[in-house]
C-alpha atoms as a PDB file:
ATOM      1  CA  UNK A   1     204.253  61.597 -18.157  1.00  0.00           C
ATOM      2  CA  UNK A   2     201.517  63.886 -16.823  1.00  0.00           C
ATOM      3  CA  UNK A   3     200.652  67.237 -18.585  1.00  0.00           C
ATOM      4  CA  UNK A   4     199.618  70.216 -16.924  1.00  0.00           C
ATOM      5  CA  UNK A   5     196.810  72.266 -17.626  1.00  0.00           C
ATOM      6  CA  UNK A   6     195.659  75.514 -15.452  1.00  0.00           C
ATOM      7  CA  UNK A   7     192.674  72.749 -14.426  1.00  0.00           C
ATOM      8  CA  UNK A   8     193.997  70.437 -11.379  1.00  0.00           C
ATOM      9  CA  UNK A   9     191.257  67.794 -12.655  1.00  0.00           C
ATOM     10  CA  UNK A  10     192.838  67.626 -16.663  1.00  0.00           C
ATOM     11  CA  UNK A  11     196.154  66.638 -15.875  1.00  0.00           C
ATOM     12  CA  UNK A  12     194.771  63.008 -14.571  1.00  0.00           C
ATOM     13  CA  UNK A  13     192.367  62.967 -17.896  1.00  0.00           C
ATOM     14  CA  UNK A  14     195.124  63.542 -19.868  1.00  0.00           C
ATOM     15  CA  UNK A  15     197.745  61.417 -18.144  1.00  0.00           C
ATOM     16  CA  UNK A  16     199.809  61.676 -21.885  1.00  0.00           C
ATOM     17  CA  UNK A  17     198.543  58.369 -23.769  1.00  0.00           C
ATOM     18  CA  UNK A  18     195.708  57.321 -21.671  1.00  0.00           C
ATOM     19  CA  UNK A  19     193.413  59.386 -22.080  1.00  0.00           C
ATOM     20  CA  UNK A  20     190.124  58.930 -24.115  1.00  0.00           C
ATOM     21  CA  UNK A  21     186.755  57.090 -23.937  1.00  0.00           C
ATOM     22  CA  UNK A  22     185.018  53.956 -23.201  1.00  0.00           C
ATOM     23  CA  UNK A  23     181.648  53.209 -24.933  1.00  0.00           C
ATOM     24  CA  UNK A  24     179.003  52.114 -21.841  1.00  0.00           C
ATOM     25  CA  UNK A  25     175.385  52.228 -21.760  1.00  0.00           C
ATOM     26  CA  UNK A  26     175.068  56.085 -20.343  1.00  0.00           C
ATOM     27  CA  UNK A  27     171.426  56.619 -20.055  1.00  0.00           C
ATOM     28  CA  UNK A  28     170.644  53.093 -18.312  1.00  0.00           C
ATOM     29  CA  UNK A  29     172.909  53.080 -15.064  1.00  0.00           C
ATOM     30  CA  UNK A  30     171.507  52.628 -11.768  1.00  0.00           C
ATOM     31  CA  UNK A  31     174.159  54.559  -9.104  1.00  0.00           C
ATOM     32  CA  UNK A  32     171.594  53.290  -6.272  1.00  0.00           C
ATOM     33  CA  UNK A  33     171.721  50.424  -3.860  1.00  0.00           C
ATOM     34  CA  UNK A  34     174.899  48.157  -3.662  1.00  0.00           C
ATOM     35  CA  UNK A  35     176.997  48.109  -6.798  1.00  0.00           C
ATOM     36  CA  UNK A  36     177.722  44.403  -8.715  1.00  0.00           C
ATOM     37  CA  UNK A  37     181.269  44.097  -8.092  1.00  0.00           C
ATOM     38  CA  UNK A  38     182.868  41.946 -10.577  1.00  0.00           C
ATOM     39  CA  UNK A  39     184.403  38.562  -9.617  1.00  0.00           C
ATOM     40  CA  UNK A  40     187.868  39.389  -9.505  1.00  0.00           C
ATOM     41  CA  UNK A  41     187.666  42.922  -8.463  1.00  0.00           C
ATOM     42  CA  UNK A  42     188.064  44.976  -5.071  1.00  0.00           C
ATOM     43  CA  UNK A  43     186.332  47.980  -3.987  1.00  0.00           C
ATOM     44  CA  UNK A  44     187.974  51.610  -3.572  1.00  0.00           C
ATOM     45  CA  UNK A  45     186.899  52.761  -0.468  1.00  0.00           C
ATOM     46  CA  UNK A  46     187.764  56.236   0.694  1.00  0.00           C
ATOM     47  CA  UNK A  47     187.096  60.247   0.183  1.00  0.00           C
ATOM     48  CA  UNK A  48     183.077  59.647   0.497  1.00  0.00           C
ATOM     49  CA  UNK A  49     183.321  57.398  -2.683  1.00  0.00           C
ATOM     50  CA  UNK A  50     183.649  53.818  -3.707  1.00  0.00           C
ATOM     51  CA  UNK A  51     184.164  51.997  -6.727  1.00  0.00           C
ATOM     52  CA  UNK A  52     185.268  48.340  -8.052  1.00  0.00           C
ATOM     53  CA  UNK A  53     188.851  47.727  -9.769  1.00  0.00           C
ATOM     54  CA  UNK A  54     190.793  44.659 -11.186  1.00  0.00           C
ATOM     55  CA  UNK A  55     191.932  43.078  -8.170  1.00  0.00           C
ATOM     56  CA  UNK A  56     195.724  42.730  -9.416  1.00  0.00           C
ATOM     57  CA  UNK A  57     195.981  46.702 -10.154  1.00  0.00           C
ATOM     58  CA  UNK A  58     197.813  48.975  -7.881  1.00  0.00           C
ATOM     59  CA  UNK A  59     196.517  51.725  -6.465  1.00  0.00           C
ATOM     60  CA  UNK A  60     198.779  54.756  -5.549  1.00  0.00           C
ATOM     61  CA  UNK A  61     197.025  57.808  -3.607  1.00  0.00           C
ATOM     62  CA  UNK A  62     198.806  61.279  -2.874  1.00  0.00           C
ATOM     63  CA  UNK A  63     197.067  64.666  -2.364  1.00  0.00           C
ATOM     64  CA  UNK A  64     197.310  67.262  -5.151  1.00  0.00           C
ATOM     65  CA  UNK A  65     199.381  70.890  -4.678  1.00  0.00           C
ATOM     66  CA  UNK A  66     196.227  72.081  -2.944  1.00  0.00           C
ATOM     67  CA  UNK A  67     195.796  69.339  -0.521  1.00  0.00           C
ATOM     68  CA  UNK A  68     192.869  67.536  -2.675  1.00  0.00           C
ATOM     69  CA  UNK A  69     192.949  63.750  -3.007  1.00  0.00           C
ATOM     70  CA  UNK A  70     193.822  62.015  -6.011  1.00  0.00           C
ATOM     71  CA  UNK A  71     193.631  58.533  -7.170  1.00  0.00           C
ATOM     72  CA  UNK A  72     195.767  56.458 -10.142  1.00  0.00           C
ATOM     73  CA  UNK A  73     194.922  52.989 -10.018  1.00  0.00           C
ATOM     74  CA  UNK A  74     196.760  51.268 -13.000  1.00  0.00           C
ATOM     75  CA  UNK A  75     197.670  47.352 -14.107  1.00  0.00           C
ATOM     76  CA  UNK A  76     200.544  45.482 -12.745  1.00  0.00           C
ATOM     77  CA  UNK A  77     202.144  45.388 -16.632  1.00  0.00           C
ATOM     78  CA  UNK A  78     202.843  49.059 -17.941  1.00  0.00           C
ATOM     79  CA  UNK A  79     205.354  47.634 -20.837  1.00  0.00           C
ATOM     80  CA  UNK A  80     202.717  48.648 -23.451  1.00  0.00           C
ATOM     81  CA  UNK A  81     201.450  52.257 -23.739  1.00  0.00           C
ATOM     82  CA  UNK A  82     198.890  53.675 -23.428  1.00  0.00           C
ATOM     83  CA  UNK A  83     198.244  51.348 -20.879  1.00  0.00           C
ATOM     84  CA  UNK A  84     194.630  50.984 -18.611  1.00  0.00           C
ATOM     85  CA  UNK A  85     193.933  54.003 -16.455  1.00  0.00           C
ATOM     86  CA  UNK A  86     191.125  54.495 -13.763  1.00  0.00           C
ATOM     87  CA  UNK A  87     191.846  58.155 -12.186  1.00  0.00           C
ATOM     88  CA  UNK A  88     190.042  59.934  -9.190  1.00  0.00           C
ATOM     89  CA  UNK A  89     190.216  63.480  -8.061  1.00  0.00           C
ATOM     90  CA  UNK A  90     188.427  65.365  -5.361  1.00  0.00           C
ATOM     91  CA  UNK A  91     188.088  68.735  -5.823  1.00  0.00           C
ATOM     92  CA  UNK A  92     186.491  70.646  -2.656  1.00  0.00           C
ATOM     93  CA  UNK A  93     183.814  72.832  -2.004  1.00  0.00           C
ATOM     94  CA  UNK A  94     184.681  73.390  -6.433  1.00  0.00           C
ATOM     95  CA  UNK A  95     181.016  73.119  -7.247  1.00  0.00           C
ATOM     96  CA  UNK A  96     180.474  76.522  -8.652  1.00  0.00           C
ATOM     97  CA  UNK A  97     182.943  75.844 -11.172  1.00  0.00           C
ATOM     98  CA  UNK A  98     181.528  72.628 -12.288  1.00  0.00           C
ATOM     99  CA  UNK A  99     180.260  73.858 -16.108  1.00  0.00           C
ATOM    100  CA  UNK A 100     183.740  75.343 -16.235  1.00  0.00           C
ATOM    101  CA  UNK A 101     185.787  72.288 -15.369  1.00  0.00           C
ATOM    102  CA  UNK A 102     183.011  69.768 -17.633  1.00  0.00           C
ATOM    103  CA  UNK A 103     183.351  71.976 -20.265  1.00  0.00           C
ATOM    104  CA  UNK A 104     187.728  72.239 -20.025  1.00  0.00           C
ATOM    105  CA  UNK A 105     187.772  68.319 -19.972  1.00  0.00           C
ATOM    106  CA  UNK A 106     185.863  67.924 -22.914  1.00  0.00           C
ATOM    107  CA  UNK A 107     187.964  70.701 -24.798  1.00  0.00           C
ATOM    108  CA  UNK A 108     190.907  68.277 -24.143  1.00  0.00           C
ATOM    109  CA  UNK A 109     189.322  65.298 -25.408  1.00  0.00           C
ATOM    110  CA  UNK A 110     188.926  67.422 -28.848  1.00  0.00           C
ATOM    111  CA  UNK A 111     191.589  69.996 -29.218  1.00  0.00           C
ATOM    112  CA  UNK A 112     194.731  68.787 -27.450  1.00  0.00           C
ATOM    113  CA  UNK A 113     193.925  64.354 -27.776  1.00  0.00           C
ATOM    114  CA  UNK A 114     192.266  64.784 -31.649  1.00  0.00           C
ATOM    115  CA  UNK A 115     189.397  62.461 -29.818  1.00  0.00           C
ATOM    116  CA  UNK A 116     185.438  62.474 -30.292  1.00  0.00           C
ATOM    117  CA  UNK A 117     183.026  62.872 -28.014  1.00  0.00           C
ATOM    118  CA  UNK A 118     181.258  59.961 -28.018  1.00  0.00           C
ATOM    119  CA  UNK A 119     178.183  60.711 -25.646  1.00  0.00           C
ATOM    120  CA  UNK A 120     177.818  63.083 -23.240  1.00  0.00           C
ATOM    121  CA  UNK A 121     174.686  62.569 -20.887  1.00  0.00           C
ATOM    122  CA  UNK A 122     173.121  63.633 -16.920  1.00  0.00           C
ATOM    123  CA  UNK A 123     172.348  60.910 -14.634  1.00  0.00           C
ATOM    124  CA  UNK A 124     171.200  60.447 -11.434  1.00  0.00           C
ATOM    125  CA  UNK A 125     173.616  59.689  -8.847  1.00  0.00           C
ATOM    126  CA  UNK A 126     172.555  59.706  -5.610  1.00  0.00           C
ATOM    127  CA  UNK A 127     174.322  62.510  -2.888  1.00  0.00           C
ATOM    128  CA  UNK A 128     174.863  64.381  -5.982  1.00  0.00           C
ATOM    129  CA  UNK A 129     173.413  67.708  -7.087  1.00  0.00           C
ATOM    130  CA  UNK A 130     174.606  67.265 -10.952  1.00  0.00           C
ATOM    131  CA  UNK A 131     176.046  64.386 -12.567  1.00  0.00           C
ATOM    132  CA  UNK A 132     177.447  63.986 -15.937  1.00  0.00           C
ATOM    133  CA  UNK A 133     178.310  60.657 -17.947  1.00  0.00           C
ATOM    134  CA  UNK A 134     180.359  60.690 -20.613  1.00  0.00           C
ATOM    135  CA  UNK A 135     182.393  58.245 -22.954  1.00  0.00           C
ATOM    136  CA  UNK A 136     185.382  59.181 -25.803  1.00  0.00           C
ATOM    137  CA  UNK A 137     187.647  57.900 -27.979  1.00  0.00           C
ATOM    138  CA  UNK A 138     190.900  59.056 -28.802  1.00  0.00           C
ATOM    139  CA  UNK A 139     192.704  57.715 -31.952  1.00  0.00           C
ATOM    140  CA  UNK A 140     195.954  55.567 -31.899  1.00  0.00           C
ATOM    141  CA  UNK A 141     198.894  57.731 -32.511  1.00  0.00           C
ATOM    142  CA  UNK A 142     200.917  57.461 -29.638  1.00  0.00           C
ATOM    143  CA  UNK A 143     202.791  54.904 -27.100  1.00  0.00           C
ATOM    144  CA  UNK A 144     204.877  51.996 -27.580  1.00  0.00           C
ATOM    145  CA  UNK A 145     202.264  49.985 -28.828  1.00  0.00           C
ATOM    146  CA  UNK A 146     199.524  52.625 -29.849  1.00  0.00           C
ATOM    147  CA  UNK A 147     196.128  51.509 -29.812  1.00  0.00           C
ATOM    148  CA  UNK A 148     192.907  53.511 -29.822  1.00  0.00           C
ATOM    149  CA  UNK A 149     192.148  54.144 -26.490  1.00  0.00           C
ATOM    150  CA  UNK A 150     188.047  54.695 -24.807  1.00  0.00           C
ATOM    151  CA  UNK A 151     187.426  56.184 -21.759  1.00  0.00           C
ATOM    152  CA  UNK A 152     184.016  56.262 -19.419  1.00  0.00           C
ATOM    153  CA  UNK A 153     184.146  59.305 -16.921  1.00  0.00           C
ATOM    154  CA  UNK A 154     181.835  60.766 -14.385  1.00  0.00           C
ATOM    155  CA  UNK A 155     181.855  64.297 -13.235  1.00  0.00           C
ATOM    156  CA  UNK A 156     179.704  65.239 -10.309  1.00  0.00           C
ATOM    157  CA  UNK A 157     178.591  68.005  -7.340  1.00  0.00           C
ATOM    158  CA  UNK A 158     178.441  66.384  -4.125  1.00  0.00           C
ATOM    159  CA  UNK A 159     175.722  67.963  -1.683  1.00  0.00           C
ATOM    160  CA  UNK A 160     178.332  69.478   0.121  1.00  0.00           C
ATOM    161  CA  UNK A 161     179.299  70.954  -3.400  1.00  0.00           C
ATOM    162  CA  UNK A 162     182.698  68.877  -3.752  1.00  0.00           C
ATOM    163  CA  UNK A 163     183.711  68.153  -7.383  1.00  0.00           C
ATOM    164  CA  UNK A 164     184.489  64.387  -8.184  1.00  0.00           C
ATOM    165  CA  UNK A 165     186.304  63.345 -11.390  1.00  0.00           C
ATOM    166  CA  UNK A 166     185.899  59.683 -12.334  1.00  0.00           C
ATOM    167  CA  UNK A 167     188.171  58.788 -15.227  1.00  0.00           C
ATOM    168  CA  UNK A 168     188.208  54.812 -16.772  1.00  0.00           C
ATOM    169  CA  UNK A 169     190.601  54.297 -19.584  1.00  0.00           C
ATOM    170  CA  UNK A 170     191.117  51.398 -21.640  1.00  0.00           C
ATOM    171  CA  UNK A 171     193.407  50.506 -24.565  1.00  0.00           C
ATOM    172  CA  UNK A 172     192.049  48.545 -27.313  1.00  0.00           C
ATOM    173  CA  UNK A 173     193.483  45.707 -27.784  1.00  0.00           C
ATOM    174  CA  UNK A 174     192.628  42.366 -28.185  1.00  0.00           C
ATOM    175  CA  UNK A 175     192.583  40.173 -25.623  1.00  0.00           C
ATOM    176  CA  UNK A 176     191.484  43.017 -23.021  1.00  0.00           C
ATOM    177  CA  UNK A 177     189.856  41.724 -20.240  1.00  0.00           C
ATOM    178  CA  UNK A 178     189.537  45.208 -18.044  1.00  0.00           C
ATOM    179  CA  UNK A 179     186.001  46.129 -17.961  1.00  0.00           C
ATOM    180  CA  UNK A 180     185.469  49.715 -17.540  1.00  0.00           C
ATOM    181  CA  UNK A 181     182.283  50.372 -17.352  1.00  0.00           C
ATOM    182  CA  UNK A 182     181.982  47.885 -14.636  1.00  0.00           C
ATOM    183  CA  UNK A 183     183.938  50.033 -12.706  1.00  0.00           C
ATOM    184  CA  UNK A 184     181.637  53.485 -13.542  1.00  0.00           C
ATOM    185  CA  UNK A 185     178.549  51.162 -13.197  1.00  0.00           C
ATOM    186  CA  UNK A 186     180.319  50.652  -9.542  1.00  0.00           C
ATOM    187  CA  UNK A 187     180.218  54.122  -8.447  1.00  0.00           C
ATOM    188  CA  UNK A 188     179.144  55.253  -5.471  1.00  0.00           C
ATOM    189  CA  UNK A 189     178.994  58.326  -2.816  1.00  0.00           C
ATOM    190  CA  UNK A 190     179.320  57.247   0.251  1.00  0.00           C
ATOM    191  CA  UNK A 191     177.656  59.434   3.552  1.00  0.00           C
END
């Protein structure tokens, strides 16, 4: 179930029960050279980006009311929610509302998903003007199987002052063997 916000980017943060944060090591990530991909994972490749992802997920692209891209790329098992979530959206020539659209998201985390803010820091991402990283954590109080669920996201300007959402949710449970942050740590913009 996807809720809709006057924000095209909130609806995939929200994405009902998956939203929330992912505690990741925010200030040390190094967006330059070539990314460690995971043993396991594939690499998204499209829209200027690229990223790893469990290599058993399934990615399903479609382009928003406006024509933007967007990007779900979930596990083969849904039975349980929430379930694992990594979300892209590509919001064009959107940079001057940047501040705007950071500052929405993270209203959401709080107000409407009761989560916390866990960090919230710039980093340097290069063929980006601005870059945000930040994590949360949203409590367990809904799904079939509710769980506290973390999420790692990156929100950036592009040069060309495109607007690029990065969302990595994971469930808490044990047994997980998703690694989200290896999937931020993966980020790239691609010429």
């Amino acid at each position: 179930m996807m809720m809709r916000v006057s924000n095209r980017r909130l609806p995939l943060m929200l994405l009902g029960l998956l939203t929330a944060g992912l505690l990741s090591s925010c200030g040390g990530s190094d967006f330059s050279g070539d990314p460690k991909i995971p043993d396991g994972y594939k690499t998204y490749s499209a829209d200027g980006i690229s990223f790893a992802y469990p290599g058993d997920w399934q990615v399903a692209k479609r382009t928003d009311q406006e024509g933007a891209p967007v990007v779900e790329i979930t596990p083969p098992d849904k039975s349980k929610t929430p379930y694992g979530l990594i979300s892209v959206l590509v919001s064009p020539k959107a940079g001057d509302r940047f501040e705007s659209l950071v500052d929405q998201s993270r209203i959401v985390v709080r107000d409407v998903n009761n989560g916390k803010i866990d960090s919230d820091e710039s980093v340097d991402i290069p063929g980006a003007k601005k870059a945000l990283r930040s994590t949360a954590t949203v409590p367990a109080d809904q799904g079939s199987d509710p769980v506290e669920v973390k999420s790692d996201n990156l929100d950036l300007v592009r040069d060309n002052d495109d607007v690029v959402n990065l969302t990595v949710a994971a469930p808490q449970r044990d047994g997980q063997d998703f690694d989200p942050a290896a999937v931020v740590d993966s980020f790239r913009l691609k010429d």
